[in-house]
C-alpha atoms as a PDB file:
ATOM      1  CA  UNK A   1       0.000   0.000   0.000  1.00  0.00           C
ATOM      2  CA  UNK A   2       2.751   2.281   0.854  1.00  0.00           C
ATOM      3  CA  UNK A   3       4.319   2.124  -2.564  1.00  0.00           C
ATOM      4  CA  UNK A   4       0.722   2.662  -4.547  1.00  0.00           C
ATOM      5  CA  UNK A   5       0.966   6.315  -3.007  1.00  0.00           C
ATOM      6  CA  UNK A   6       3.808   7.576  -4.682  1.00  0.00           C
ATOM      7  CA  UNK A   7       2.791   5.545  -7.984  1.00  0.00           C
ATOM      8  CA  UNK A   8      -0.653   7.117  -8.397  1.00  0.00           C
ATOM      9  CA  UNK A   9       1.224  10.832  -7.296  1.00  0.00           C
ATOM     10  CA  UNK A  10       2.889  10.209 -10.330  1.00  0.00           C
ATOM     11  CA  UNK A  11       0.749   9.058 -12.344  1.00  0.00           C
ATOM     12  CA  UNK A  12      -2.186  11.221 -11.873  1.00  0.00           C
ATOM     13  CA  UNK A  13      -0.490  14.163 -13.086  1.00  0.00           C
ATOM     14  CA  UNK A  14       0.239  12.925 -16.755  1.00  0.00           C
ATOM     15  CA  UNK A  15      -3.248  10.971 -16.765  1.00  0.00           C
ATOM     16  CA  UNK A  16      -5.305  14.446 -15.809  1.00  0.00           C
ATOM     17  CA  UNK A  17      -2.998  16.537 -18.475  1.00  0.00           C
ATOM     18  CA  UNK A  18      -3.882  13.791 -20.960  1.00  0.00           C
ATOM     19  CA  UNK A  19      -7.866  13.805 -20.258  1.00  0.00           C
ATOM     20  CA  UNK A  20      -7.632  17.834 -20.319  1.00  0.00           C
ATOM     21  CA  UNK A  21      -6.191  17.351 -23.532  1.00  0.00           C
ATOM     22  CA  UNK A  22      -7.899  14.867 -25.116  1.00  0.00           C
ATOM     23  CA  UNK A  23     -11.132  16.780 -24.306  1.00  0.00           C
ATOM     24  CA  UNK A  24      -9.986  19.893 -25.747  1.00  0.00           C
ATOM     25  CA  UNK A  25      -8.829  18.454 -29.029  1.00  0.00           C
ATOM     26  CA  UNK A  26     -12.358  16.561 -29.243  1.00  0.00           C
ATOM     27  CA  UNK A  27     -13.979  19.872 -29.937  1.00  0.00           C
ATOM     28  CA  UNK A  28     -11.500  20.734 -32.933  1.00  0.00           C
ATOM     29  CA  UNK A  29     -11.788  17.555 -34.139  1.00  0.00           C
ATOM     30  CA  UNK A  30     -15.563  17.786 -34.723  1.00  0.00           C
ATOM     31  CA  UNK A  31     -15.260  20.972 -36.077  1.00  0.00           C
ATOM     32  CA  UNK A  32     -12.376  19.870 -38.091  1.00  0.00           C
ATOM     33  CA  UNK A  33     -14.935  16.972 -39.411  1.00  0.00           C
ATOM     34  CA  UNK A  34     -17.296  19.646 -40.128  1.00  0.00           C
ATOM     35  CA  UNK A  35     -15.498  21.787 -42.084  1.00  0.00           C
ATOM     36  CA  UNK A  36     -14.185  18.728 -44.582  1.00  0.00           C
ATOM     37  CA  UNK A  37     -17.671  18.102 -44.968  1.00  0.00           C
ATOM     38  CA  UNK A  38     -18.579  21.362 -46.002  1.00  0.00           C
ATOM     39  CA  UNK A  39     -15.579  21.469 -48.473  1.00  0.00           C
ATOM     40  CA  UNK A  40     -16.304  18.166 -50.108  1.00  0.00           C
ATOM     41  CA  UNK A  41     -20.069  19.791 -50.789  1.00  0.00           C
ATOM     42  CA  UNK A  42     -18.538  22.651 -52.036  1.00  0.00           C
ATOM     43  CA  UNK A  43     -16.285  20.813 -54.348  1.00  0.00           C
ATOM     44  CA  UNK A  44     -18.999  18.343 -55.539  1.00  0.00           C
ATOM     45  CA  UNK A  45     -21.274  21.224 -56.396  1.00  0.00           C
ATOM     46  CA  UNK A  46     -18.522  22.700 -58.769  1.00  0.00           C
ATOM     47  CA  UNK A  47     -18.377  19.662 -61.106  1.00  0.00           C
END
């Protein structure tokens, strides 16, 4: 038990930066997805 202390100290740093992150880039991602979608209409309506 004494040594799971220290482990999840060290861990749980890196884990909450990586959820922060991952939820953050979610967000541009969709909108990301959006905008391709919007471009491929816009490109299929051309030809």
């Amino acid at each position: 038990m004494e040594e799971l202390i220290p482990l999840v100290g060290n861990l749980g740093f890196p884990i909450a930066v990586s959820i922060y992150l991952l939820v953050r880039i979610e967000g541009k991602l969709e909108n990301l997805t959006v905008s391709i979608r919007e471009l491929a209409e816009a490109i299929g309506k051309m030809f």
